[in-house]
Protein backbone atom coordinates (compact mmCIF):
# COMPACT_ATOMS: atom_id res chain seq x y z
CA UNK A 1 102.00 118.19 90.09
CA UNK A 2 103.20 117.23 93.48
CA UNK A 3 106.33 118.55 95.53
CA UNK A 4 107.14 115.20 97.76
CA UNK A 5 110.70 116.09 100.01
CA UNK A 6 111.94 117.98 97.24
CA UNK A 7 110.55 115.59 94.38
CA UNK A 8 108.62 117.13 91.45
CA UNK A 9 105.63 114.31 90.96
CA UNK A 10 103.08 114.30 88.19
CA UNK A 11 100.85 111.90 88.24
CA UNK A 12 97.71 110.97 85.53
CA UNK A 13 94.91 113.63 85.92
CA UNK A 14 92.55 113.90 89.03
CA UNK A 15 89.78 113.75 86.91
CA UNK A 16 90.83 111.02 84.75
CA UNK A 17 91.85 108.95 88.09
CA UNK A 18 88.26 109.69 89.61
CA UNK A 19 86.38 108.45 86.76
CA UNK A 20 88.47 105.15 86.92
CA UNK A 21 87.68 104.66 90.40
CA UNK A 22 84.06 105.23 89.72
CA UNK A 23 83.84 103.01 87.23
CA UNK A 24 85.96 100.19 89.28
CA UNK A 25 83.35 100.81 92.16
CA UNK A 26 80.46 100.93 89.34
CA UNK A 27 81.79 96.93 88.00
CA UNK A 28 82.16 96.43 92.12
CA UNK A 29 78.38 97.53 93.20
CA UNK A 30 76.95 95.34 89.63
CA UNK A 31 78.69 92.63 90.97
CA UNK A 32 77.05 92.80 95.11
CA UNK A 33 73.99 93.26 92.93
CA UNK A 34 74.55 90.46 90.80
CA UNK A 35 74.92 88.65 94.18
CA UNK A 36 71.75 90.26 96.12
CA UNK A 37 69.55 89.37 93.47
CA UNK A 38 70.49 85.65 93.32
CA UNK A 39 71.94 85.37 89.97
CA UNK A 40 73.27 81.80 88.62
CA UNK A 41 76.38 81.06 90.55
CA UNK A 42 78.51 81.23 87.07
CA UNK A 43 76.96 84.59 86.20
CA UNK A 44 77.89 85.90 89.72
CA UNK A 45 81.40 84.34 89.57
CA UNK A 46 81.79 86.18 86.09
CA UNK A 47 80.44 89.39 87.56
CA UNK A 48 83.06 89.35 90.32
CA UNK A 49 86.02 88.01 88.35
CA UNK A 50 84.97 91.36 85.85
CA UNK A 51 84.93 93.62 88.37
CA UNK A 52 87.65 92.43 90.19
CA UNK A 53 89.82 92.37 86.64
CA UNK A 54 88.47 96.01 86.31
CA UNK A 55 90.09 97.06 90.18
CA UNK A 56 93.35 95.62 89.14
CA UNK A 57 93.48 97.75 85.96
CA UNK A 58 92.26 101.15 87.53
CA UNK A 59 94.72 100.49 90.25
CA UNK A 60 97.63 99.81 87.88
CA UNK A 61 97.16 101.53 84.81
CA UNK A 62 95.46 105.30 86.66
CA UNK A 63 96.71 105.44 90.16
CA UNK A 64 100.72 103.93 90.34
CA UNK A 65 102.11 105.71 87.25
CA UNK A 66 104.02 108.75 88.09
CA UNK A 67 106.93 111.04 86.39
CA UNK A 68 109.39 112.30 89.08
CA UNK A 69 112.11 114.79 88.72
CA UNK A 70 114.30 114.83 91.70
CA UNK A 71 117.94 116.69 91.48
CA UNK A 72 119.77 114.46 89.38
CA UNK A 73 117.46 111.57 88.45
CA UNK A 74 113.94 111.53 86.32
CA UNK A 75 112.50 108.43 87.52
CA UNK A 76 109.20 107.14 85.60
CA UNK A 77 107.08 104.23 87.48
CA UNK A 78 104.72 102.60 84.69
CA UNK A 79 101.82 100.42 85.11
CA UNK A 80 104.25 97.44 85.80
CA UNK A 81 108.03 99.01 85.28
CA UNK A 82 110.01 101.40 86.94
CA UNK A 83 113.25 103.37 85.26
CA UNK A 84 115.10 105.34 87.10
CA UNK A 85 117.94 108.01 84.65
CA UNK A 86 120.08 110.28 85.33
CA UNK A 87 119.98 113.43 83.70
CA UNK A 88 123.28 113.31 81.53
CA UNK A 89 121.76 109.81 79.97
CA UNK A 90 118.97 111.75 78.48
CA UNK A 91 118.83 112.92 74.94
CA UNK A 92 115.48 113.74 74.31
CA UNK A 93 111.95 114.29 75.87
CA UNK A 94 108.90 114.79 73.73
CA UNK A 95 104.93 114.58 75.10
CA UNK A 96 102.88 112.00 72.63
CA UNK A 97 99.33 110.91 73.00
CA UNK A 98 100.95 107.18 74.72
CA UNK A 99 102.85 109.29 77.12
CA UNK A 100 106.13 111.55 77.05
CA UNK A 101 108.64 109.70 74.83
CA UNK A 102 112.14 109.36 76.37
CA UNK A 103 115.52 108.54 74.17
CA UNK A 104 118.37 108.27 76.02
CA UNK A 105 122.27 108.66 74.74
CA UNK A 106 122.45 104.89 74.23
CA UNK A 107 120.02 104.95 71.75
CA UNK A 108 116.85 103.47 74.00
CA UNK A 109 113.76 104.80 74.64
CA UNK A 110 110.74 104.47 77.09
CA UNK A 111 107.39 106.17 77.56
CA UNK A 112 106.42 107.68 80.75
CA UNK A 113 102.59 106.90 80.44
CA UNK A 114 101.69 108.72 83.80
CA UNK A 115 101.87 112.60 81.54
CA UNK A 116 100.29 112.46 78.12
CA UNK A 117 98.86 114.82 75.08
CA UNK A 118 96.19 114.32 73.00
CA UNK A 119 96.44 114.50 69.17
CA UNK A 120 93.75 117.38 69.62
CA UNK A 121 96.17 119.16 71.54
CA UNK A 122 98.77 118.47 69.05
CA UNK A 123 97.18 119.30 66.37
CA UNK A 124 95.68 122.37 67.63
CA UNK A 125 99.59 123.54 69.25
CA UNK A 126 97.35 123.96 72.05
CA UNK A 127 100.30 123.65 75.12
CA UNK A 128 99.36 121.05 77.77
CA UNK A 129 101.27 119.77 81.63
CA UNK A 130 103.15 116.56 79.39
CA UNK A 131 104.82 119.92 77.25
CA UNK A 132 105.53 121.16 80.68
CA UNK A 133 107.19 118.05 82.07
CA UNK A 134 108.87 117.68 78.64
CA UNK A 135 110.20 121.17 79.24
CA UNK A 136 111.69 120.41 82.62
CA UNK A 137 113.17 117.50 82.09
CA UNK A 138 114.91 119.23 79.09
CA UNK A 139 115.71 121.74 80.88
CA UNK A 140 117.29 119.83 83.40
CA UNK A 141 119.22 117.66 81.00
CA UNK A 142 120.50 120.82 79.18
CA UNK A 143 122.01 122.14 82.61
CA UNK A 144 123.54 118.94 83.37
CA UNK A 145 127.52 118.79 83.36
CA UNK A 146 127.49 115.49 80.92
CA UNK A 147 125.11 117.60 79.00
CA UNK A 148 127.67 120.33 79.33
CA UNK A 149 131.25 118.45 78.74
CA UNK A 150 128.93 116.94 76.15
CA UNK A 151 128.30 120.88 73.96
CA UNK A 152 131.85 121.79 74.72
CA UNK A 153 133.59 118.55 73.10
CA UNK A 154 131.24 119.10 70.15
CA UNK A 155 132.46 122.70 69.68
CA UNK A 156 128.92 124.35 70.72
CA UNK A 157 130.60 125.96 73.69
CA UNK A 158 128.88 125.73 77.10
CA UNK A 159 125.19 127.30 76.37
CA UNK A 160 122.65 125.33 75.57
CA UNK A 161 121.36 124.75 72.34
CA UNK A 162 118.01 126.63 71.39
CA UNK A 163 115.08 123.73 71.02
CA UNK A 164 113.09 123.86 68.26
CA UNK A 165 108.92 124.49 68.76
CA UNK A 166 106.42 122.03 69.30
């Protein structure tokens, strides 16, 4: 997690994110091989199209996605989309093993793929950062006055709810 002028930014692992970029610059050092050596010129153009399809994919898929929280927004930047929501539009935020699963009070969803939990970890109840991000943006959604004027036209008065486990 990140604080970026008054952002809260998580993006996929370190760890995960430095084993993609090894294995981009792994593909990237077979292919300057596969051109040292002398290779066919097909079998060298495949080599570099590979590796240069594999740099695309790290770059996209394990170092733009990000979840921010600012003060009244949670905006999620995907592999290739970016959603921006305000708190009050929120309904629910649960981690899953594709990323934490967003509903909103429209009735869509999206998946913020940047934060995820393994079915190991779900399984085992074993508490990881995507139930901590899930936990702030709830948080945040509960203490927001839509989510307020929402409780107090229902009758449920102006605490929040208690959220079941997970």
């Amino acid at each position: 997690m990140g604080e970026e002028s008054g952002l809260q930014v998580w993006r996929v692992a370190d760890h995960v994110r430095k084993v993609a970029v090894f294995a981009a610059g792994f593909f990237l050092f077979l292919a300057l091989v596969a051109t040292a050596v002398g290779l066919v010129l097909a079998a060298t153009a495949l080599m570099w199209a590979v590796a240069l399809l594999v740099v695309v994919c790290v770059w996209r898929w394990y170092l733009v996605p990000y979840v921010a929280l600012s003060s009244e927004w949670l905006v999620v930047q995907g592999a290739f989309a970016h959603r921006a929501v305000r708190y009050g539009a929120i309904s629910d935020a649960r981690p899953g093993l594709y990323g934490l699963r967003i509903k909103t009070t429209t009735g869509g969803a999206f998946v913020a793929w940047a934060v995820q939990k393994s079915k190991f970890a779900e399984w085992s109840h074993h508490r990881t950062r995507a139930d901590d991000v899930a936990d702030q943006i709830m948080e945040r959604v509960d203490h927001h006055p839509a989510a307020v004027c929402r409780r107090m036209v229902d009758g449920a008065g102006v605490a929040p709810a208690p959220r079941p486990a997970r």
